[in-house]
C-alpha atoms as a PDB file:
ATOM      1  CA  UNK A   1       0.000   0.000   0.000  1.00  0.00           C
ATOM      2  CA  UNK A   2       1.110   3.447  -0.767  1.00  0.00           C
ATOM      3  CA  UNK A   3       1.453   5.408   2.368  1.00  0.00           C
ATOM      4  CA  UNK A   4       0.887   8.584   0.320  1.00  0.00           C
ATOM      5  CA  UNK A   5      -2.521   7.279  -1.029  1.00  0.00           C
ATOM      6  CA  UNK A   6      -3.649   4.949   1.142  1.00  0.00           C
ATOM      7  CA  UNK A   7      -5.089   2.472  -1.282  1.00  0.00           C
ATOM      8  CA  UNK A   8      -7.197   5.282  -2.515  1.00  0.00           C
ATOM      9  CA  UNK A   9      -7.722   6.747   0.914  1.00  0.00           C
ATOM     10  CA  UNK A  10      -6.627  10.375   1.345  1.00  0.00           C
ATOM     11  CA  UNK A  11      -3.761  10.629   4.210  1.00  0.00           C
ATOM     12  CA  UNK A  12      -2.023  12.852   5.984  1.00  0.00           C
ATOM     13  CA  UNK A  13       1.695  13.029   5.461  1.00  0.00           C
ATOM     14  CA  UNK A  14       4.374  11.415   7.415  1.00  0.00           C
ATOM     15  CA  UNK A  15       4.904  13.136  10.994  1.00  0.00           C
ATOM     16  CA  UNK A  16       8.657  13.126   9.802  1.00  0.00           C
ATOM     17  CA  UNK A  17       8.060  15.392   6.441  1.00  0.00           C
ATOM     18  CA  UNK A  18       5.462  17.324   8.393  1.00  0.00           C
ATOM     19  CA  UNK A  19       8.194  18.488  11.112  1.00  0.00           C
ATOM     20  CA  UNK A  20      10.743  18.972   7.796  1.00  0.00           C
ATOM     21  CA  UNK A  21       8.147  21.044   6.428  1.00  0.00           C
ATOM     22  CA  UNK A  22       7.328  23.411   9.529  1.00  0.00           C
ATOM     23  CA  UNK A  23      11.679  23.489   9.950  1.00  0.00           C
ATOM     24  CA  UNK A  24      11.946  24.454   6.109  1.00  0.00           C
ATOM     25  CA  UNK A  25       9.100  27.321   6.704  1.00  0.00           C
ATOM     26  CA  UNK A  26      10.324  28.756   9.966  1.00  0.00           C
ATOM     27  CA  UNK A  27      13.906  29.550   7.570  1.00  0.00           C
ATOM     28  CA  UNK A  28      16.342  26.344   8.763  1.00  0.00           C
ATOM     29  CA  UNK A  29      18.842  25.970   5.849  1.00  0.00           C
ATOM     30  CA  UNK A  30      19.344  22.351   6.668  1.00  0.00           C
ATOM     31  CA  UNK A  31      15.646  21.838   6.830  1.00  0.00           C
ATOM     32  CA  UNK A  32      15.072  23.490   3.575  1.00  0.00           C
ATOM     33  CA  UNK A  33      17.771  21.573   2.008  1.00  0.00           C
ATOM     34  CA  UNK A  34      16.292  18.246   3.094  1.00  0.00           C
ATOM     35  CA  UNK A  35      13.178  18.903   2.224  1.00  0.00           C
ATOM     36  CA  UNK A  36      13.731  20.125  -1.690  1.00  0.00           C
ATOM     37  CA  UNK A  37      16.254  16.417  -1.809  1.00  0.00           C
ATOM     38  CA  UNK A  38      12.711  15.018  -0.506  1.00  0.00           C
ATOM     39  CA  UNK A  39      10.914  16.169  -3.333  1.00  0.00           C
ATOM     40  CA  UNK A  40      14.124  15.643  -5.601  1.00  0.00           C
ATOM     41  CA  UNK A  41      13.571  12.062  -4.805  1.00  0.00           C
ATOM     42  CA  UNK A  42      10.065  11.618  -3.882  1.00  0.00           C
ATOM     43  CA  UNK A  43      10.902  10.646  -0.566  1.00  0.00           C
ATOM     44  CA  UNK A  44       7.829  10.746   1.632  1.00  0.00           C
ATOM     45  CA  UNK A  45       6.608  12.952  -0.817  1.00  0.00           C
ATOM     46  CA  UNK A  46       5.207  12.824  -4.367  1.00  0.00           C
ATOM     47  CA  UNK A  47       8.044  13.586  -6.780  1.00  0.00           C
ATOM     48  CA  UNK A  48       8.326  17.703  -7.644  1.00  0.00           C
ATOM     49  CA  UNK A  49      11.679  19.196  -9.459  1.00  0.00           C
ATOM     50  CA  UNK A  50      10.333  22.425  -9.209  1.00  0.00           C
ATOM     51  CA  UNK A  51       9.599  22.391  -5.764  1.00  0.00           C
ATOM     52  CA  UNK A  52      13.306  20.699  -5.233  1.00  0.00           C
ATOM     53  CA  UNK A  53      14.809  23.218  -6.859  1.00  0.00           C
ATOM     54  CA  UNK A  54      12.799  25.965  -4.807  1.00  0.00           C
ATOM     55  CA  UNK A  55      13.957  24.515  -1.622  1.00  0.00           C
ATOM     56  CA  UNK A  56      17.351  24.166  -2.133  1.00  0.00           C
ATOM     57  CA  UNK A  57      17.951  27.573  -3.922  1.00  0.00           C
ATOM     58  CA  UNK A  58      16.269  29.016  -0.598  1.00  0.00           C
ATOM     59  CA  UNK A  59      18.922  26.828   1.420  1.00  0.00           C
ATOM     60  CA  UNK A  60      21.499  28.094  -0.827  1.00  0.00           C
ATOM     61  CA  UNK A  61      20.138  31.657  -0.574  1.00  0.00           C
ATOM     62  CA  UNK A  62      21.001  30.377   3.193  1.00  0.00           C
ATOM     63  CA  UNK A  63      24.640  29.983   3.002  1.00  0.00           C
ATOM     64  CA  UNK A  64      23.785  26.046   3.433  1.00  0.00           C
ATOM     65  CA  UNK A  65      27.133  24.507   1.772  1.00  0.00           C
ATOM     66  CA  UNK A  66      26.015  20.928   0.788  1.00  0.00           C
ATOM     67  CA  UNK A  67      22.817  23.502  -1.199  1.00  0.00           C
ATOM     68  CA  UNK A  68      25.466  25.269  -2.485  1.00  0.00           C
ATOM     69  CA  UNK A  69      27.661  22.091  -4.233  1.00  0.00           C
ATOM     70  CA  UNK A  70      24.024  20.978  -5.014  1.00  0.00           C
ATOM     71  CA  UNK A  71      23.243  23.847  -7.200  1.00  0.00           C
ATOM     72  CA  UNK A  72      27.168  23.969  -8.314  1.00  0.00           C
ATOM     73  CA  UNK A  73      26.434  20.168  -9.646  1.00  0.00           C
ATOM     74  CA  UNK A  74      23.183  20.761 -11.317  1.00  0.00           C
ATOM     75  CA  UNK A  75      22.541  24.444 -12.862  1.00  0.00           C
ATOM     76  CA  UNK A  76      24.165  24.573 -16.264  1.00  0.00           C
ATOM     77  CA  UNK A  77      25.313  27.702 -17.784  1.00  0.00           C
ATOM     78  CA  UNK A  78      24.306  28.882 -21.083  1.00  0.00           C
ATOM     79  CA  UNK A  79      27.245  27.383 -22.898  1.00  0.00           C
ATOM     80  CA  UNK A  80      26.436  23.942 -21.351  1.00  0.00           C
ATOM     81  CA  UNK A  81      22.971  23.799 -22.337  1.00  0.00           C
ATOM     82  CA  UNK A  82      23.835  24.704 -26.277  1.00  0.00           C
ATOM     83  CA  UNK A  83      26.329  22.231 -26.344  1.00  0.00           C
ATOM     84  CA  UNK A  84      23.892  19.572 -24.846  1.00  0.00           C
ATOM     85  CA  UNK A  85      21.497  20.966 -27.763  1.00  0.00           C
ATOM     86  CA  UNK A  86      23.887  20.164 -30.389  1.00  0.00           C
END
């Protein structure tokens, strides 16, 4: 059973990813970072890049340094992305 559906049964989210959630709100870089890997993933959460990338920038924003390497690994610049084109 899916814990995120409930066999067609609308739940409520882990207590875990609720807490990460309130952490991430209240401005915690390491919260914020966590929780845009969680949707990254789809870790006790439905899968959402955008929302991944939202969260992390924010942690990054932060000063957070793993956020930082994160968005050093996956933002391309505009070279990059017309060579991956070609």
């Amino acid at each position: 059973m899916d814990f995120r559906t409930g066999g067609g049964i609308a739940m409520r989210k882990p207590k875990k990813l609720r807490k990460l959630i309130k952490a991430a709100k209240m401005g915690k870089p390491c919260a914020m970072y966590r929780l845009g890997i969680c949707f990254e993933t789809g870790t006790m959460t439905e899968k959402d890049l955008t929302k991944a990338a939202d969260w992390i920038s924010a942690a990054a924003e932060a000063g957070y340094a793993p956020a930082l390497d994160w968005i050093k690994d996956y933002s391309f610049d505009d070279d990059a992305l017309i060579q991956a084109e070609s």
